[in-house]
PDB file of N, CA and C in Angstrom:
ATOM      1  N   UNK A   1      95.881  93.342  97.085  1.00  0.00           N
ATOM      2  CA  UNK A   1      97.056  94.163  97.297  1.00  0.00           C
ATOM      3  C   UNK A   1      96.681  95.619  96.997  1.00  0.00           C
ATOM      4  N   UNK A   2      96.366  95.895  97.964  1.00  0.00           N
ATOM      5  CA  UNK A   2      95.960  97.806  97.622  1.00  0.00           C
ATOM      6  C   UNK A   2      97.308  98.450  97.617  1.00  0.00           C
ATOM      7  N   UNK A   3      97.209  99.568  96.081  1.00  0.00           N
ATOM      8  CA  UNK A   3      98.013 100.502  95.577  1.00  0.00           C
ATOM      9  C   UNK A   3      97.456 101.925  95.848  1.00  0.00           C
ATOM     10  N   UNK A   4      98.477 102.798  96.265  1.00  0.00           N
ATOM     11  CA  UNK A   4      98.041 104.172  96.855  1.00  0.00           C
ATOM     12  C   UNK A   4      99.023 105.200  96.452  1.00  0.00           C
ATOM     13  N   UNK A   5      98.831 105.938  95.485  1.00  0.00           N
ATOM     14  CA  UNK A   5      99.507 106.770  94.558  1.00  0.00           C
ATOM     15  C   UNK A   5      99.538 107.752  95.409  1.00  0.00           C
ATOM     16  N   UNK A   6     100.576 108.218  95.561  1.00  0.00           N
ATOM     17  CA  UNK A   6      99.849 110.275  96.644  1.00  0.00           C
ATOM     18  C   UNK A   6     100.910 111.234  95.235  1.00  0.00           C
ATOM     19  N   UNK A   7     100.692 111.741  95.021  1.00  0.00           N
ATOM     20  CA  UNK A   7     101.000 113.098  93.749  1.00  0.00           C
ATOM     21  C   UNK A   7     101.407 113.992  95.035  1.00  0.00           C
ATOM     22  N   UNK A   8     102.683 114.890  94.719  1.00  0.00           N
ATOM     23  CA  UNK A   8     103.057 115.841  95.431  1.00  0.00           C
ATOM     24  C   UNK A   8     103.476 117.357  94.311  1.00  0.00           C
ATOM     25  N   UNK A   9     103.713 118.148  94.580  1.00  0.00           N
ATOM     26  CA  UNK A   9     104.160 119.178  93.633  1.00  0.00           C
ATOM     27  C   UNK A   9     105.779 118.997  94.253  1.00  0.00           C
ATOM     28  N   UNK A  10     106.753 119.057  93.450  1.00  0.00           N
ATOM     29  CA  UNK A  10     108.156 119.007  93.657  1.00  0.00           C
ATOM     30  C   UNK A  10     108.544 120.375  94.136  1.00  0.00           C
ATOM     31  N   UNK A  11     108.501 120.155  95.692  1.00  0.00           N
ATOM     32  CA  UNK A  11     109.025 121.452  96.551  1.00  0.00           C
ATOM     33  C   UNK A  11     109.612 121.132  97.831  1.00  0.00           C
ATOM     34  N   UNK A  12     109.972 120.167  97.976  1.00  0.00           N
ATOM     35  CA  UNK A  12     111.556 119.965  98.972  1.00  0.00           C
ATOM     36  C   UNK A  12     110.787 118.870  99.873  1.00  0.00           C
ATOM     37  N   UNK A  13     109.964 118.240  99.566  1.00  0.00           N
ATOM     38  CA  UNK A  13     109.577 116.677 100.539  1.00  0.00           C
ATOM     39  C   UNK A  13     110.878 116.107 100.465  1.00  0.00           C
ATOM     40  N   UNK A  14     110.864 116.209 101.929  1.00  0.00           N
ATOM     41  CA  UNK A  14     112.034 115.398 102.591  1.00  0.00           C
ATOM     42  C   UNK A  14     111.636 113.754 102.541  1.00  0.00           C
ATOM     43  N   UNK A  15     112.480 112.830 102.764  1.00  0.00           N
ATOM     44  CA  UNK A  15     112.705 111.877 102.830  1.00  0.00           C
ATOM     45  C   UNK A  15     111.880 111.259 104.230  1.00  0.00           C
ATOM     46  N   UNK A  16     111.881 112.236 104.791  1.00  0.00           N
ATOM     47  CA  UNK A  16     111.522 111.626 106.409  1.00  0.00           C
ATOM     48  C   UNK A  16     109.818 111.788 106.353  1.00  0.00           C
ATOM     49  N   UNK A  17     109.761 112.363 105.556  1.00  0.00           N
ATOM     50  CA  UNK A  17     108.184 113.246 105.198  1.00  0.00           C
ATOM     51  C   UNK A  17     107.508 112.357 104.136  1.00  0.00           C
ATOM     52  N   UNK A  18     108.140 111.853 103.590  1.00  0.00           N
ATOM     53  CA  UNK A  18     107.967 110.812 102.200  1.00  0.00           C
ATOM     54  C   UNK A  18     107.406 109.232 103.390  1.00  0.00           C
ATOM     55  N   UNK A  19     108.572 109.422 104.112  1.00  0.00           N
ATOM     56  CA  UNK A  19     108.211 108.105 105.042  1.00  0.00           C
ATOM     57  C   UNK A  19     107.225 107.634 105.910  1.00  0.00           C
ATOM     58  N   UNK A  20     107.144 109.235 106.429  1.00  0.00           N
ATOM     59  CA  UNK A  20     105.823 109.104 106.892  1.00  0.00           C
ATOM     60  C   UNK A  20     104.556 109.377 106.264  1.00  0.00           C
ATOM     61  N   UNK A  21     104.287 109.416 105.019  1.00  0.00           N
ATOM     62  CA  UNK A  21     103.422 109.296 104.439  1.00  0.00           C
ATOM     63  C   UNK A  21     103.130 108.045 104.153  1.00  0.00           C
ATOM     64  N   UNK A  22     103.994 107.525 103.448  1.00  0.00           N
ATOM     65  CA  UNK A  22     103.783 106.060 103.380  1.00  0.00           C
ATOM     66  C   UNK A  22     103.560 104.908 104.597  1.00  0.00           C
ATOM     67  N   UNK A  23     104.024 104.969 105.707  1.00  0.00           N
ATOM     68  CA  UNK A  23     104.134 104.480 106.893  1.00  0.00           C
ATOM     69  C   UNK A  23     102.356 105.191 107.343  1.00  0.00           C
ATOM     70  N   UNK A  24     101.810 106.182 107.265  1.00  0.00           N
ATOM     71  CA  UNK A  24     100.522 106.728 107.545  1.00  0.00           C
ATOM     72  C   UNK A  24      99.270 106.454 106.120  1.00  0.00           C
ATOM     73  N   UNK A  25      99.570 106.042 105.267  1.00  0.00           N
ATOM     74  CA  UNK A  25      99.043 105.853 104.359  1.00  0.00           C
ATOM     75  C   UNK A  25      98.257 103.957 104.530  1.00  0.00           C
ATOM     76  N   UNK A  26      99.690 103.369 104.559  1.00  0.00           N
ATOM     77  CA  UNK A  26      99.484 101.821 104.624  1.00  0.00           C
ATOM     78  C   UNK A  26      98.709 101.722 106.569  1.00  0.00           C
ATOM     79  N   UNK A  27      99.109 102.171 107.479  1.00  0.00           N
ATOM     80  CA  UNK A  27      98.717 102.372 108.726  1.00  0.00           C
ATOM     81  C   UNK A  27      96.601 102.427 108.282  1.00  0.00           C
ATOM     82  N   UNK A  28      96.450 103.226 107.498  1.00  0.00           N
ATOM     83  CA  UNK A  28      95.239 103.838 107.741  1.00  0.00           C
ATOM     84  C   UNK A  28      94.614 102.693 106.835  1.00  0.00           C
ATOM     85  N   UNK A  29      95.085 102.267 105.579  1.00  0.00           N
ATOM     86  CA  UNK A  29      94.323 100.836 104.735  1.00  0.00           C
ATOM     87  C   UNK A  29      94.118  99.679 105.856  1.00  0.00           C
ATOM     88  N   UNK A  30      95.110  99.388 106.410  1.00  0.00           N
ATOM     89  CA  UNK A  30      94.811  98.339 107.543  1.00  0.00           C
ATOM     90  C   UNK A  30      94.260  98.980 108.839  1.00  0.00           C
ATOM     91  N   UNK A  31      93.923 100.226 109.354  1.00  0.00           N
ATOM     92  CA  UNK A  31      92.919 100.197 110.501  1.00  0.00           C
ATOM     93  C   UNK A  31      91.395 100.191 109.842  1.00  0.00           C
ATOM     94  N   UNK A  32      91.420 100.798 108.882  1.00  0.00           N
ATOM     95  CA  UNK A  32      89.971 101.000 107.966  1.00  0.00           C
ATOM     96  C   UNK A  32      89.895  99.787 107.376  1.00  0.00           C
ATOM     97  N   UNK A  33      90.642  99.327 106.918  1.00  0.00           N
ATOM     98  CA  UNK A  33      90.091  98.362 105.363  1.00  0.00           C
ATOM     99  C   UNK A  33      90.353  96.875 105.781  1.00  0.00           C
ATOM    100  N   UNK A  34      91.058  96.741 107.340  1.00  0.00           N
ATOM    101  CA  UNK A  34      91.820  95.434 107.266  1.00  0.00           C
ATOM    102  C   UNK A  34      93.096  95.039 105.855  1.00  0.00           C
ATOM    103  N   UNK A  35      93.018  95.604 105.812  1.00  0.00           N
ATOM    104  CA  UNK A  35      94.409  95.429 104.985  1.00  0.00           C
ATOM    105  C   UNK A  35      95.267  94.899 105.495  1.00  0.00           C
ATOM    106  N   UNK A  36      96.182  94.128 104.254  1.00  0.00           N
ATOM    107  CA  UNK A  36      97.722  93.391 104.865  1.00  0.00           C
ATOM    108  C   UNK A  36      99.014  94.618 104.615  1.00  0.00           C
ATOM    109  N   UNK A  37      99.313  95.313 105.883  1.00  0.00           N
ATOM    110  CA  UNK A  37     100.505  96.159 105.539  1.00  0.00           C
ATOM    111  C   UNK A  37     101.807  95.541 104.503  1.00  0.00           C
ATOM    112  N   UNK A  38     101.679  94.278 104.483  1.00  0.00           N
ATOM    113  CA  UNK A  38     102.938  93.801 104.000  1.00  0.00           C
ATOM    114  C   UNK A  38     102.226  93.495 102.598  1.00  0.00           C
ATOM    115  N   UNK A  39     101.259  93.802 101.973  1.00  0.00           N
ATOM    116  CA  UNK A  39     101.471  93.764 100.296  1.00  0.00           C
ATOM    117  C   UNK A  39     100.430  95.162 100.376  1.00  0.00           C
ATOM    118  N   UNK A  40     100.405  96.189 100.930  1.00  0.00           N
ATOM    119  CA  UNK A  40     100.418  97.857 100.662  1.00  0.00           C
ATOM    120  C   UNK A  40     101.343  98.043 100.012  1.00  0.00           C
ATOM    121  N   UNK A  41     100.991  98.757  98.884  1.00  0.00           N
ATOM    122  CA  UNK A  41     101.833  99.384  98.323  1.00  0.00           C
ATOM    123  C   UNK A  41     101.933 101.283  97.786  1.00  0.00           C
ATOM    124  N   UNK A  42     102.986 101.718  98.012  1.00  0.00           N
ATOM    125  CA  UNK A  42     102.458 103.304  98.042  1.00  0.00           C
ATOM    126  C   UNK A  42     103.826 104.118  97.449  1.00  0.00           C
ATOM    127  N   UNK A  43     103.137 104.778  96.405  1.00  0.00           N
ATOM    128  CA  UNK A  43     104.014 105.378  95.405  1.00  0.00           C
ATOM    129  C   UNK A  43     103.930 107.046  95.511  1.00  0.00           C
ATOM    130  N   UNK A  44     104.975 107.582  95.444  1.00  0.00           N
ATOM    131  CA  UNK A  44     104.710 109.172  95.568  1.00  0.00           C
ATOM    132  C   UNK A  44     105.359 109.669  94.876  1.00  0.00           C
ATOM    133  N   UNK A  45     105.017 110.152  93.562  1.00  0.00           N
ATOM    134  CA  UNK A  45     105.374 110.877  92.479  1.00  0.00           C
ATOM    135  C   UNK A  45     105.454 112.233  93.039  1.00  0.00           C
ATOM    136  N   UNK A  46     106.397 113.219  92.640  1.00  0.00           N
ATOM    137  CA  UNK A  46     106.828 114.285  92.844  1.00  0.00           C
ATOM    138  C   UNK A  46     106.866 115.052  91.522  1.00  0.00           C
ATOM    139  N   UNK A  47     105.475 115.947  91.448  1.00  0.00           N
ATOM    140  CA  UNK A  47     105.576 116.741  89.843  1.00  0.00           C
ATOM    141  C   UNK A  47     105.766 118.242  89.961  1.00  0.00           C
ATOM    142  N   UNK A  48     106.848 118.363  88.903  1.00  0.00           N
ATOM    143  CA  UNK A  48     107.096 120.023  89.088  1.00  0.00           C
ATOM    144  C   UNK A  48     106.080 121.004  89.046  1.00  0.00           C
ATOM    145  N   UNK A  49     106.140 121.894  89.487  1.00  0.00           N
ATOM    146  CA  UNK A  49     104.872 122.840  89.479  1.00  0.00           C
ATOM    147  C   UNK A  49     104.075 123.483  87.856  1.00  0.00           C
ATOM    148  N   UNK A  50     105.521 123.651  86.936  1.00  0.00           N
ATOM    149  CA  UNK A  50     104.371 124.022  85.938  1.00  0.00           C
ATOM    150  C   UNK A  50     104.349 122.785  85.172  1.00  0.00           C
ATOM    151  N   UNK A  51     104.107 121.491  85.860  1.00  0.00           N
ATOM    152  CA  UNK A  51     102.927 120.184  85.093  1.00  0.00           C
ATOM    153  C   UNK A  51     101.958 119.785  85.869  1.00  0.00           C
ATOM    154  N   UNK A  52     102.035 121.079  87.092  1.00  0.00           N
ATOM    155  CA  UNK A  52     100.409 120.905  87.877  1.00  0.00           C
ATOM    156  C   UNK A  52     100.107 122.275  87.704  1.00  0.00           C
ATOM    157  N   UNK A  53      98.147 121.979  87.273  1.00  0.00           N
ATOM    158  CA  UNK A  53      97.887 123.364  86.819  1.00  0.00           C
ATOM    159  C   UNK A  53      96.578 123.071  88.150  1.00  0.00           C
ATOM    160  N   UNK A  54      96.248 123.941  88.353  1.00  0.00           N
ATOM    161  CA  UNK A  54      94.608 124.549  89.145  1.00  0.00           C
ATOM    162  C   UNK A  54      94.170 125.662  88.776  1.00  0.00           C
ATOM    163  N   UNK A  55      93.015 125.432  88.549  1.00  0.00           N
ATOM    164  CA  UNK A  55      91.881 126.702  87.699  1.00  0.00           C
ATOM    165  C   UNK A  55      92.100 127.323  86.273  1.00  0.00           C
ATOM    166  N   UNK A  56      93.262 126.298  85.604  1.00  0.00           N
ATOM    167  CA  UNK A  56      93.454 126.845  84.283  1.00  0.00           C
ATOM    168  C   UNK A  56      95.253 127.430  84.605  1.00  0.00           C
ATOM    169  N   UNK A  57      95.866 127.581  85.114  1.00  0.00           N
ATOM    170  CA  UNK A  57      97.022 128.072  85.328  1.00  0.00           C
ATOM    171  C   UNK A  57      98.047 126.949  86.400  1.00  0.00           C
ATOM    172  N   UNK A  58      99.375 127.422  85.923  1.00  0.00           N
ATOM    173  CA  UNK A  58      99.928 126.271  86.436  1.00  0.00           C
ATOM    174  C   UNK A  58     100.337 126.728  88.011  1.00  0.00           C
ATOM    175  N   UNK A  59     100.952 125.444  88.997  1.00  0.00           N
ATOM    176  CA  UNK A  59     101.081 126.101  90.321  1.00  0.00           C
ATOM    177  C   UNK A  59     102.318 127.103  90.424  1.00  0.00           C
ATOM    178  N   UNK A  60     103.258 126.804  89.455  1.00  0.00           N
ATOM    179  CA  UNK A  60     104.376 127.581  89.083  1.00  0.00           C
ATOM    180  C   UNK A  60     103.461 129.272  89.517  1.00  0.00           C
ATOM    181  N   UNK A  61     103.174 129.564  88.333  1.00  0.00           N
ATOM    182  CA  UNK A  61     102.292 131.104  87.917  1.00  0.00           C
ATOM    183  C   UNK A  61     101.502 131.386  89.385  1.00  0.00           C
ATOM    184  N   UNK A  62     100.766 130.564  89.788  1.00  0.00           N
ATOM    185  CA  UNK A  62      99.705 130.665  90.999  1.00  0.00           C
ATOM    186  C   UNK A  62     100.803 131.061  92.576  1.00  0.00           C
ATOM    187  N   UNK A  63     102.063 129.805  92.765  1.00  0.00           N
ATOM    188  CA  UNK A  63     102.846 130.702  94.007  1.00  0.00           C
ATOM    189  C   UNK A  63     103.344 131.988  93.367  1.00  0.00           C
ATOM    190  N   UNK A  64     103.379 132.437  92.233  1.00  0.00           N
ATOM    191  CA  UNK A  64     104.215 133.673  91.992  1.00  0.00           C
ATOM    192  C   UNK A  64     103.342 134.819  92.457  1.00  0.00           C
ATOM    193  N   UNK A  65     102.112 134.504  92.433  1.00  0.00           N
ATOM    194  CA  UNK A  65     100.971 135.457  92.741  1.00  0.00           C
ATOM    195  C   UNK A  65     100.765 135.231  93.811  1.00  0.00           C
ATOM    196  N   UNK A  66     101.330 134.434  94.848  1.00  0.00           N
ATOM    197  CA  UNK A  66     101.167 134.447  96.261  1.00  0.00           C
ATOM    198  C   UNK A  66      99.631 133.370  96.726  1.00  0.00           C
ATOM    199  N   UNK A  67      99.688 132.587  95.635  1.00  0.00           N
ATOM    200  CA  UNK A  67      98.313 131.729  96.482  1.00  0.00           C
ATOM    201  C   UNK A  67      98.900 130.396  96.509  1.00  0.00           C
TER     202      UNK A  67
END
């Protein structure tokens, strides 16, 4: 039963966008891996920006500076 975590930064993933991730996620275990779509499983945590950091600073601080 393959598990497939995807981490997002919490900034307005829509529902329809959520779906197709998951629907493209489990799609790609079973063209690659043979996988059984029906025990894929795929979780998408949504973390606010300042509890994701890159290069030492959080993404909060980093869009404020425009990157």
């Amino acid at each position: 039963m393959p598990y497939v975590n995807i981490k997002v930064t919490r900034e307005g993933v829509t529902a329809e966008q959520k779906s197709e991730l998951i629907k493209g996620a489990t799609d790609l275990l079973a063209r690659v891996l043979g996988k059984n779509p029906a025990t894929t499983v795929v979780v998408i945590d949504e973390v606010d920006t300042d509890n994701w950091g890159i290069g030492g600073e959080s993404v909060t601080k980093r869009r404020l500076r425009g990157l």
